[in-house]
C-alpha atoms as a PDB file:
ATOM      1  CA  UNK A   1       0.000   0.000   0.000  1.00  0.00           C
ATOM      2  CA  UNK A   2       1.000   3.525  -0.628  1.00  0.00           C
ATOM      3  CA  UNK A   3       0.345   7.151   0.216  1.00  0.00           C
ATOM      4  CA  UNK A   4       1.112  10.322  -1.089  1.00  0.00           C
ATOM      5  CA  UNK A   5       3.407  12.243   1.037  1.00  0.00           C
ATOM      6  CA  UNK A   6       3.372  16.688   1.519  1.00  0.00           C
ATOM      7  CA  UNK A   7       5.178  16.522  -2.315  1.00  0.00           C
ATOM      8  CA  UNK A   8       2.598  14.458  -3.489  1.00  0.00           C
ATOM      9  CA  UNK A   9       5.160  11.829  -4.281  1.00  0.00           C
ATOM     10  CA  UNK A  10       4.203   8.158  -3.538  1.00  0.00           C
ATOM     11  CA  UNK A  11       5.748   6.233  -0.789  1.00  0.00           C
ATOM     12  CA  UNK A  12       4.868   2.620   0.991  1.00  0.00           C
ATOM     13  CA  UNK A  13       2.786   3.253   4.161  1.00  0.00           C
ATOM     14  CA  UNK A  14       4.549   2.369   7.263  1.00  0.00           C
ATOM     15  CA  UNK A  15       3.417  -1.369   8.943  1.00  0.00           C
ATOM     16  CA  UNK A  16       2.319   0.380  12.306  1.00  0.00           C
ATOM     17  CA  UNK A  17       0.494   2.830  10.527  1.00  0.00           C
ATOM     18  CA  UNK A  18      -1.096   0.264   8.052  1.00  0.00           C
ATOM     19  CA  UNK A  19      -1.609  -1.976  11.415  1.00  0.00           C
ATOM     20  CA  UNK A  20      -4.012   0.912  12.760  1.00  0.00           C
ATOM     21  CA  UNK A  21      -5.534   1.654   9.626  1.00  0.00           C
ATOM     22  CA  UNK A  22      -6.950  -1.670   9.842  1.00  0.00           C
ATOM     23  CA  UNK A  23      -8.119  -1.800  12.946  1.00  0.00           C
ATOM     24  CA  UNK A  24      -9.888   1.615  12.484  1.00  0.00           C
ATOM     25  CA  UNK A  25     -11.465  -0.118   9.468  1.00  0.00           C
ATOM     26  CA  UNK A  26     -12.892  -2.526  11.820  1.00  0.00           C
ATOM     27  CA  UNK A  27     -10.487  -5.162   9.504  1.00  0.00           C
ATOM     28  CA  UNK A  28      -9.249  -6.885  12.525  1.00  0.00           C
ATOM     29  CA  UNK A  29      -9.694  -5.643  16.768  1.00  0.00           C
ATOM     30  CA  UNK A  30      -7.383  -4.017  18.820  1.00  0.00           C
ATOM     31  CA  UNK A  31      -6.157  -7.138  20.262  1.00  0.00           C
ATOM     32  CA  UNK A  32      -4.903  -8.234  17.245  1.00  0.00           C
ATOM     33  CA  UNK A  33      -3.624  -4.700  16.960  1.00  0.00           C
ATOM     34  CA  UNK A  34      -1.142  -5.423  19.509  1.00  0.00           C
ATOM     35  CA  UNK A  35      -0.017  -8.882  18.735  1.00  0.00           C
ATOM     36  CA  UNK A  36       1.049  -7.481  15.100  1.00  0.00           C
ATOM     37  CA  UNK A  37       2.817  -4.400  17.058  1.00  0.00           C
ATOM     38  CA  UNK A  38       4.710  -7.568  19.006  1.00  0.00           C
ATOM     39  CA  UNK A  39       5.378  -9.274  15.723  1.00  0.00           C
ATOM     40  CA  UNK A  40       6.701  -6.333  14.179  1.00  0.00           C
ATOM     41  CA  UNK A  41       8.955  -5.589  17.304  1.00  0.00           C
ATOM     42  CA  UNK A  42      10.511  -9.265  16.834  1.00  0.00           C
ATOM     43  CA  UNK A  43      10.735  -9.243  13.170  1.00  0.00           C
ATOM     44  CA  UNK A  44      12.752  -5.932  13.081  1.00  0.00           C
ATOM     45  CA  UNK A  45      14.866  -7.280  16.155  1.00  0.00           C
ATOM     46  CA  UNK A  46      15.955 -10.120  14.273  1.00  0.00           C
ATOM     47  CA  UNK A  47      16.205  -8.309  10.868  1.00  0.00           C
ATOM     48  CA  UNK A  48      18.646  -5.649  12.596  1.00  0.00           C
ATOM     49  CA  UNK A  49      20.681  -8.980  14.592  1.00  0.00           C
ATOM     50  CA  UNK A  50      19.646  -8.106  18.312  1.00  0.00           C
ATOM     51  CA  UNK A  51      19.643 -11.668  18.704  1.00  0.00           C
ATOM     52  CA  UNK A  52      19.785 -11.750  22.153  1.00  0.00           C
ATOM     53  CA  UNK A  53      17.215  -9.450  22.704  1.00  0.00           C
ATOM     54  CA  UNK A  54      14.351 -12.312  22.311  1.00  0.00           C
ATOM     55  CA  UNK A  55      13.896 -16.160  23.068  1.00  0.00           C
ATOM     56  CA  UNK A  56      13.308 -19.443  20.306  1.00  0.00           C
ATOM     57  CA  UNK A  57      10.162 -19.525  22.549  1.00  0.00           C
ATOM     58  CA  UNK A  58       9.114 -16.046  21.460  1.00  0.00           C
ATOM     59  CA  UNK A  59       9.897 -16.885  17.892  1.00  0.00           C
ATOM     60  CA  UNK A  60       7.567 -20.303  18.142  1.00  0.00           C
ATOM     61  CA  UNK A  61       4.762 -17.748  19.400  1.00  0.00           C
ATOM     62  CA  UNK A  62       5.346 -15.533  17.008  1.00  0.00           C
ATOM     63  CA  UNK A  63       4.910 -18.115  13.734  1.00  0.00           C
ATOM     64  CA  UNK A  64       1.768 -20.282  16.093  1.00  0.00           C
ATOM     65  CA  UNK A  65       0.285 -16.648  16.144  1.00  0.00           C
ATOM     66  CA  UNK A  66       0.330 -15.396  12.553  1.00  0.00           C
ATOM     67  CA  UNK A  67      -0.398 -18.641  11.235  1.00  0.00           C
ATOM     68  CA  UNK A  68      -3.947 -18.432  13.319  1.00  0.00           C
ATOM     69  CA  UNK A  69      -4.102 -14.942  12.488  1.00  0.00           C
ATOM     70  CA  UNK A  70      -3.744 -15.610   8.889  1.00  0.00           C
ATOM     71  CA  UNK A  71      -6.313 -18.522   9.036  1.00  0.00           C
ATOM     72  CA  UNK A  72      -8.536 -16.374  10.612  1.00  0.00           C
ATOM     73  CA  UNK A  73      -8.022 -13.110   8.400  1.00  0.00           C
ATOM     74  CA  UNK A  74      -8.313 -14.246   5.030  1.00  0.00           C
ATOM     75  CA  UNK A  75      -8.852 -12.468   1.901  1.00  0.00           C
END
């Protein structure tokens, strides 16, 4: 997705800010809000190697939790 910026110029919309845009929509509730926030916090601490900054646990919650998330939000 994509927005135009000040310039009008397009550029990709943010994942926290598409991540409230949906749950304003009503797309998904502010529970799930906050789990994707949590995803999001993992993802980018594992993209950006700050390995020790979360647990093989957290990262077996993490896929168990978008794989229900996806099963239940389907296109």
């Amino acid at each position: 997705m994509e927005e135009a910026n000040a310039d009008g110029k397009l550029r990709p919309v943010k994942a926290d800010t598409l991540n409230a845009k949906l749950v304003k929509a009503t797309i998904y509730s502010k529970l799930d809000q906050k789990n994707v926030t949590a995803w999001l916090d993992l993802r980018n601490k594992a993209a950006h190697g700050e390995y020790t900054e979360y647990t093989a646990e957290q990262v077996v919650l993490l896929i168990s939790g978008v794989r229900e998330f996806a099963a239940r939000n389907h296109a």
